[in-house]
Protein backbone atom coordinates (compact mmCIF):
# COMPACT_ATOMS: atom_id res chain seq x y z
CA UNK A 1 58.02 -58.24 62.84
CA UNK A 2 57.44 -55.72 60.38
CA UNK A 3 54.45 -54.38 61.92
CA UNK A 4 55.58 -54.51 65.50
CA UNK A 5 58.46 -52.11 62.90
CA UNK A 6 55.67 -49.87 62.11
CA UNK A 7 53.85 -49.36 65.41
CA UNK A 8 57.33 -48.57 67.05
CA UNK A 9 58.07 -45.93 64.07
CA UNK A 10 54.52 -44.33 64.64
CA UNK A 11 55.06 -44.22 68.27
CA UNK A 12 58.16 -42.91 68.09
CA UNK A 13 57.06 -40.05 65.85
CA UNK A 14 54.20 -39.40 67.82
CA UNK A 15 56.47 -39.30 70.99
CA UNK A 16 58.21 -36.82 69.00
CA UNK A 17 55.34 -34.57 67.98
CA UNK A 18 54.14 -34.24 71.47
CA UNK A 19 57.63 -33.09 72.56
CA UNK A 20 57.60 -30.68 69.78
CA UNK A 21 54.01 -29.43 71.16
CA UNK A 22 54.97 -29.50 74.98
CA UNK A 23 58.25 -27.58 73.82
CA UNK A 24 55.71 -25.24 72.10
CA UNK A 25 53.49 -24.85 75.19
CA UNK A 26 56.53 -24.06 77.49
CA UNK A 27 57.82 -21.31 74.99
CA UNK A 28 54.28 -19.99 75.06
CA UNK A 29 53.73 -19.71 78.81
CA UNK A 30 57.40 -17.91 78.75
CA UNK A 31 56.09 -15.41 76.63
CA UNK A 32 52.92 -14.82 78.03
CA UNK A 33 54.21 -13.76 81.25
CA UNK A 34 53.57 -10.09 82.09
CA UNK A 35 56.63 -9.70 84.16
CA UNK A 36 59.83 -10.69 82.32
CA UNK A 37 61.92 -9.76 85.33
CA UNK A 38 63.60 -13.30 85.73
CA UNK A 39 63.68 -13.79 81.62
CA UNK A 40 66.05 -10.71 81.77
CA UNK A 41 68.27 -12.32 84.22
CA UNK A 42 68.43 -15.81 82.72
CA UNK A 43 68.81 -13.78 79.09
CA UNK A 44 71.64 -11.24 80.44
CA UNK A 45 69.08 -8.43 80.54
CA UNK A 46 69.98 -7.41 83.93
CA UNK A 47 73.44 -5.70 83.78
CA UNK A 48 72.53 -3.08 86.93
CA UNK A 49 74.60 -0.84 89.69
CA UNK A 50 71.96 -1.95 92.18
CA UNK A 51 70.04 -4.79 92.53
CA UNK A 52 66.84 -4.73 94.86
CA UNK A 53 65.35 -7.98 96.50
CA UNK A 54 62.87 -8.34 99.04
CA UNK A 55 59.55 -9.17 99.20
CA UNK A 56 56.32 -6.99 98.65
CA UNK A 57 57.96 -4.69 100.98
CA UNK A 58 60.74 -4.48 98.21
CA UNK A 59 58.69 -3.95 95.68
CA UNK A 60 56.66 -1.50 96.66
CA UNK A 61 58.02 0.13 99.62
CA UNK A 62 60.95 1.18 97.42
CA UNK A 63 61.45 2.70 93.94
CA UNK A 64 64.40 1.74 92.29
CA UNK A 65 63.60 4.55 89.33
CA UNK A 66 64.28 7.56 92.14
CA UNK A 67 67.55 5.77 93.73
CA UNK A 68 68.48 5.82 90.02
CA UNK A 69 67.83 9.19 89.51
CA UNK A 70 69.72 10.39 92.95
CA UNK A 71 72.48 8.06 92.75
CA UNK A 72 73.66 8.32 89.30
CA UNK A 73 73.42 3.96 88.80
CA UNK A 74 71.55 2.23 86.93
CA UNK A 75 68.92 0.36 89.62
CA UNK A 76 66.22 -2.03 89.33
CA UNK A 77 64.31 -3.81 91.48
CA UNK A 78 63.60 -7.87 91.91
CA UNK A 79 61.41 -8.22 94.64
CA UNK A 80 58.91 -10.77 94.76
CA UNK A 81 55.58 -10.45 96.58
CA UNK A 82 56.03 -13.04 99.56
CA UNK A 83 59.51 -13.85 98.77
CA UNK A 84 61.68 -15.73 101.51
CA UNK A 85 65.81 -15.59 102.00
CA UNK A 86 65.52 -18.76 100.12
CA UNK A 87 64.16 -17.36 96.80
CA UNK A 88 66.82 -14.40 97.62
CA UNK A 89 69.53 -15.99 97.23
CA UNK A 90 68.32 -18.21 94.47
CA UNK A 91 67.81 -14.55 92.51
CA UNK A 92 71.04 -13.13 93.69
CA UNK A 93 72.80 -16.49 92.23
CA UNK A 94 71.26 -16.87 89.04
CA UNK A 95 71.73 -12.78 88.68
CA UNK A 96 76.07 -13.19 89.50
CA UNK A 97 75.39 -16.44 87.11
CA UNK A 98 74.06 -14.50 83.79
CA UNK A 99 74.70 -11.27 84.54
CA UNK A 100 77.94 -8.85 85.67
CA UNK A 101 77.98 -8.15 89.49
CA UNK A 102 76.38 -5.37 90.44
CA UNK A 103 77.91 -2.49 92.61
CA UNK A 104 75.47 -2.43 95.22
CA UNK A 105 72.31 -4.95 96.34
CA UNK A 106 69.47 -3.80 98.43
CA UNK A 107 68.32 -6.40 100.42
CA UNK A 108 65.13 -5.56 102.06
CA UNK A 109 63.88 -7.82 105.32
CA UNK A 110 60.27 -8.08 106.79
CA UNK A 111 60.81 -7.39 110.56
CA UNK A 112 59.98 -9.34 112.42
CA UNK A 113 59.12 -12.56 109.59
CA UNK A 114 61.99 -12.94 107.49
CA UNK A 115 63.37 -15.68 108.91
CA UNK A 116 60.45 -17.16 110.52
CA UNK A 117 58.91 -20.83 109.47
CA UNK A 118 56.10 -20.34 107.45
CA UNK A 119 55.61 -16.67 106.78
CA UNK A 120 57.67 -16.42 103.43
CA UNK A 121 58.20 -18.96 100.64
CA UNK A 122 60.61 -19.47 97.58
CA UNK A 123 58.34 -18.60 94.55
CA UNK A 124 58.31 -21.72 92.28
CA UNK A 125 55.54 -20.15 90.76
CA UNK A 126 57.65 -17.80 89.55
CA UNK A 127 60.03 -20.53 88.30
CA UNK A 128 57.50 -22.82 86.77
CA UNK A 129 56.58 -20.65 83.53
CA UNK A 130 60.47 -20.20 83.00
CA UNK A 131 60.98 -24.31 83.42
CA UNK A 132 61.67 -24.41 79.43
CA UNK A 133 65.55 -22.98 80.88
CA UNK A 134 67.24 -25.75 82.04
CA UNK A 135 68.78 -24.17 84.88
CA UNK A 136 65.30 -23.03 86.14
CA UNK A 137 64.09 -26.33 85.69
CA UNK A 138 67.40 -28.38 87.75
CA UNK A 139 66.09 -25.84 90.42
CA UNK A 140 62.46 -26.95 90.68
CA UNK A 141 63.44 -30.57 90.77
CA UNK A 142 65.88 -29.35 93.37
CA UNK A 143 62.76 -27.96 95.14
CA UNK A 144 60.95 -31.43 94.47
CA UNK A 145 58.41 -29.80 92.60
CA UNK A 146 59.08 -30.80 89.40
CA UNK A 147 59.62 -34.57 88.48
CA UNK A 148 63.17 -36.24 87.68
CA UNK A 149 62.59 -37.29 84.52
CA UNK A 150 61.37 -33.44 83.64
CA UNK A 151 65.56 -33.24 82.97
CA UNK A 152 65.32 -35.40 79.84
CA UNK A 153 61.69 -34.74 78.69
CA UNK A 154 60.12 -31.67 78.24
CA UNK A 155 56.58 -32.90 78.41
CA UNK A 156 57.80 -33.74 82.29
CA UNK A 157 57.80 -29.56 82.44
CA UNK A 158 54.42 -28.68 81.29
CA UNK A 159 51.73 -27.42 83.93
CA UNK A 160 47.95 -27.76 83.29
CA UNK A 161 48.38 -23.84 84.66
CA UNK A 162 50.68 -23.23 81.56
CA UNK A 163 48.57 -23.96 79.08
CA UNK A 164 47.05 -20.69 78.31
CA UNK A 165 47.62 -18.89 74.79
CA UNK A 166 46.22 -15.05 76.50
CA UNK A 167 48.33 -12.92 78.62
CA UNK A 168 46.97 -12.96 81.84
CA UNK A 169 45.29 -8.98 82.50
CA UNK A 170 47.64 -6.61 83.85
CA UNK A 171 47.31 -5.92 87.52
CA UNK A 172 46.09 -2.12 87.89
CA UNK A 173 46.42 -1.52 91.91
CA UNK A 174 50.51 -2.04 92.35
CA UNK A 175 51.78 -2.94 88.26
CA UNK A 176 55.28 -2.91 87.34
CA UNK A 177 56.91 0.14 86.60
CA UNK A 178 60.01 0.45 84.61
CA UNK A 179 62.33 -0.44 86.72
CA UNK A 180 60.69 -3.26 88.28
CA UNK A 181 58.79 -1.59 91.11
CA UNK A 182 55.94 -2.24 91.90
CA UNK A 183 54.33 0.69 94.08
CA UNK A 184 51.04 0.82 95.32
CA UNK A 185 49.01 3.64 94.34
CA UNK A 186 45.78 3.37 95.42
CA UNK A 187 46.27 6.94 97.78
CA UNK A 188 42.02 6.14 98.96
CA UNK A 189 42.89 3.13 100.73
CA UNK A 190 44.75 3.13 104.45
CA UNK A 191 44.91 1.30 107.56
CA UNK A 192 42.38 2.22 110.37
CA UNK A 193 44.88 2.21 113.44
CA UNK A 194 48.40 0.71 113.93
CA UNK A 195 48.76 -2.88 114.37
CA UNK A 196 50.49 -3.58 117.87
CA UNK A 197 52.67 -6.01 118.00
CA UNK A 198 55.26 -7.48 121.35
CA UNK A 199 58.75 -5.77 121.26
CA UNK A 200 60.46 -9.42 121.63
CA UNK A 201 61.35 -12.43 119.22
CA UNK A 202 62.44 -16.33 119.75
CA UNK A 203 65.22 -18.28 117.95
CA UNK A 204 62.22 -20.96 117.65
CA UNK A 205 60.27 -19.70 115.55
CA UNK A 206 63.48 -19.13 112.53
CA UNK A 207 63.78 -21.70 109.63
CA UNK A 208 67.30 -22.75 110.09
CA UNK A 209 67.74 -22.94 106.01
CA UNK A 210 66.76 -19.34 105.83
CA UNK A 211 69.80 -17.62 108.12
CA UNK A 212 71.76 -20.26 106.31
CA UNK A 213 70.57 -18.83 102.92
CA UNK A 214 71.56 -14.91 104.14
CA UNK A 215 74.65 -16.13 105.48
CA UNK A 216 75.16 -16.89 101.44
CA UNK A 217 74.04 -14.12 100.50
CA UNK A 218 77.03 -12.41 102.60
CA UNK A 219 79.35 -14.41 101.54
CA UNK A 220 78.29 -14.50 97.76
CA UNK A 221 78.58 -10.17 98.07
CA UNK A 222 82.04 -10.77 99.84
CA UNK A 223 83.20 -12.68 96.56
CA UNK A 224 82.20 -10.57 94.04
CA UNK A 225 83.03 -7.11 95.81
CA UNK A 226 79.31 -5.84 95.91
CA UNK A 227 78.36 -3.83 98.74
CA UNK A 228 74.95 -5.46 100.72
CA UNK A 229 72.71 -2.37 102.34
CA UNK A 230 69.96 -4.44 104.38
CA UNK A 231 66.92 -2.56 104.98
CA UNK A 232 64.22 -2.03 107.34
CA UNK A 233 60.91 -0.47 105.60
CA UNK A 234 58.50 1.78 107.65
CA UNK A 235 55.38 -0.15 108.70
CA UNK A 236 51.79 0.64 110.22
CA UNK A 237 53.22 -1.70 113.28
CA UNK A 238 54.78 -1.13 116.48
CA UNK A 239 58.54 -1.15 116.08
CA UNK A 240 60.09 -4.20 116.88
CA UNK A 241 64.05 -3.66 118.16
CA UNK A 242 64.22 -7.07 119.49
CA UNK A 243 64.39 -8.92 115.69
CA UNK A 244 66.83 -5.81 114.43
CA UNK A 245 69.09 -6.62 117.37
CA UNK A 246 68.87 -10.10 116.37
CA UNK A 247 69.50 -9.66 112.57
CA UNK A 248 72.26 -7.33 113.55
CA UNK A 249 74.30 -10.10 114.99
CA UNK A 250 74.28 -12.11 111.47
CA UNK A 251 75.92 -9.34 109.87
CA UNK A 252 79.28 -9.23 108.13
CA UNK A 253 80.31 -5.95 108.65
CA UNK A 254 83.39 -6.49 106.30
CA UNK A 255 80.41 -6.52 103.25
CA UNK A 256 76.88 -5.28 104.99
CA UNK A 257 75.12 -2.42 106.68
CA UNK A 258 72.05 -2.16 108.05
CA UNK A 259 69.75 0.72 107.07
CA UNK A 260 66.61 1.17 109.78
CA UNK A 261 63.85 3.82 108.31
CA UNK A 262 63.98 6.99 111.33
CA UNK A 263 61.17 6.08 113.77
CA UNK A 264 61.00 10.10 114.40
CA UNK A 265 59.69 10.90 111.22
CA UNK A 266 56.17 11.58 111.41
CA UNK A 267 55.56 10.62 107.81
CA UNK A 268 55.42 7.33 109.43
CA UNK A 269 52.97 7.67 111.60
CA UNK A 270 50.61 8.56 109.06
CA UNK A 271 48.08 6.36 107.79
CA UNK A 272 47.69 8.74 104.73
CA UNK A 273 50.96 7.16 103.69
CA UNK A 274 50.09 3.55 103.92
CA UNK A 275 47.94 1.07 101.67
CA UNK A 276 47.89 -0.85 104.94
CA UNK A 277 49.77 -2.30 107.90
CA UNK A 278 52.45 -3.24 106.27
CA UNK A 279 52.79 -1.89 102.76
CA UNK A 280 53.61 2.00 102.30
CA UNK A 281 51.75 3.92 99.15
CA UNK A 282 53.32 5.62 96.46
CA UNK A 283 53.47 8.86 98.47
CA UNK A 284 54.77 6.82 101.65
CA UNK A 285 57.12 5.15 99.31
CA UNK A 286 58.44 8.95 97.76
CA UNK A 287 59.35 9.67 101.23
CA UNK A 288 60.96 6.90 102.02
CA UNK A 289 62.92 6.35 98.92
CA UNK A 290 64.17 9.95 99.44
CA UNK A 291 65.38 8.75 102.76
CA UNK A 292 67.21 5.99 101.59
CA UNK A 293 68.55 7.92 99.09
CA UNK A 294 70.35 10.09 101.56
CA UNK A 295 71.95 7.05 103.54
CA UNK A 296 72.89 5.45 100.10
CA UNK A 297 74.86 8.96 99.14
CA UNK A 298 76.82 8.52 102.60
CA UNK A 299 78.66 5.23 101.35
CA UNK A 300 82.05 4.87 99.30
């Protein structure tokens, strides 16, 4: 008896020393991230006018430090390369969760993909390095890709992918600016010809959970008074009206407006103000900021 005593009492301490480790590891691959975006949010970091969320588009079509500049609020911008409605309005709660409301949120949609099966994701990447937060870890068992019994045990948390002790090396062709931009400015590199795509789109081809999740997004702006601007980004692409019609009949014009880049402007026509097809440069992204400035002046 007293030994089966002993080997229980060493297993239980060295149950708790791997906890204490694995607790280690996760507080490691927190701070090893490069961008703290989401740390600021789940730490009340992010106390902003405007909020910006999108996808690549978003983050580099778009630079939140100019709209700050014009607009006289404070602005910063959470988009997330291949981002989905989803993720969205997983960012948009956790911001109103943490954080005071802000005044205005930018919500920028890939035309025609955004609500399209397959073409965007949530980011539980992005979660997974954050999963030492309990509230980012409830989502990622949510998601079913992190294990139940992750909610008790911390060691149920811990990614092989997390256990690095260097930061990873900072990405030099689109890198973070300071107000979470991310614009692209390599001004050598630009799309041979525009990409032609058909002027049409099918209900068919939408992921049902995704109109759902910008439907709450809507209704999450209606309840805390913030104004949604939803905006179309210039592209290297044939315009397609057919999706914009479509997205236009989703909107709550009690709380949204939709903002469509001016298909006149020759800027846009340019390839010397693209990366590529889809993603403006740093110059593109000047002009079109500027633009967007001007329609964000004409609100209340």
């Amino acid at each position: 008896m007293k030994r089966f005593l002993i080997h229980i009492s060493l297993f239980g301490l060295l149950f708790f020393l791997v906890e204490k480790g694995t607790y280690f590891l996760l507080n490691n691959a927190k701070n090893n991230l490069e961008d703290k975006r989401l740390e600021y949010v789940l730490e009340g970091q992010m106390q902003k006018d405007i909020i910006i969320f999108g996808s690549s588009i978003g983050a580099g079509n778009i630079l939140a430090g100019e709209i700050e500049k014009v607009q006289s609020l404070t602005t910063y911008n959470l988009s997330y390369h291949g981002s989905d409605a989803v993720f969205h309005k997983f960012l948009l709660e956790t911001l109103l969760k943490y954080n005071k409301a802000p005044k205005k949120v930018i919500l920028v949609i890939d035309n025609p993909f955004y609500f399209k099966k397959g073409a965007l994701k949530f980011r539980n990447d992005v979660l997974k390095p954050l999963s030492k937060y309990n509230y980012v870890n409830h989502q990622l068992i949510e998601n079913q890709e992190q294990s139940y019994y992750s909610k008790f045990l911390y060691l149920g948390r811990l990614d092989k992918d997390m256990i690095r002790f260097k930061r990873k090396k900072e990405n030099n062709r689109n890198p973070l600016d300071d107000f979470g931009s991310q614009p692209l400015i390599n001004l050598e590199r630009h799309p041979l010809e525009i990409e032609v795509l058909k002027d049409n789109y099918s209900y068919k081809v939408e992921e049902p959970l995704k109109v759902e999740a910008f439907k709450t997004i809507q209704q999450l702006c209606k309840e805390n008074d913030i104004k949604l601007v939803c905006v179309f980004t210039p592209s290297f692409r044939s315009h397609n009206t057919v999706f914009i019609k479509r997205f236009e009949t989703l909107i709550n014009k009690d709380v949204s407006s939709v903002f469509v880049y001016d298909i006149s402007n020759p800027a846009y026509t340019s390839k010397s103000n693209y990366f590529d097809n889809a993603h403006l440069n740093y110059k593109g992204a000047k002009i079109f900021t500027f633009e967007l400035n001007n329609y964000l002046s004409t609100l209340k």
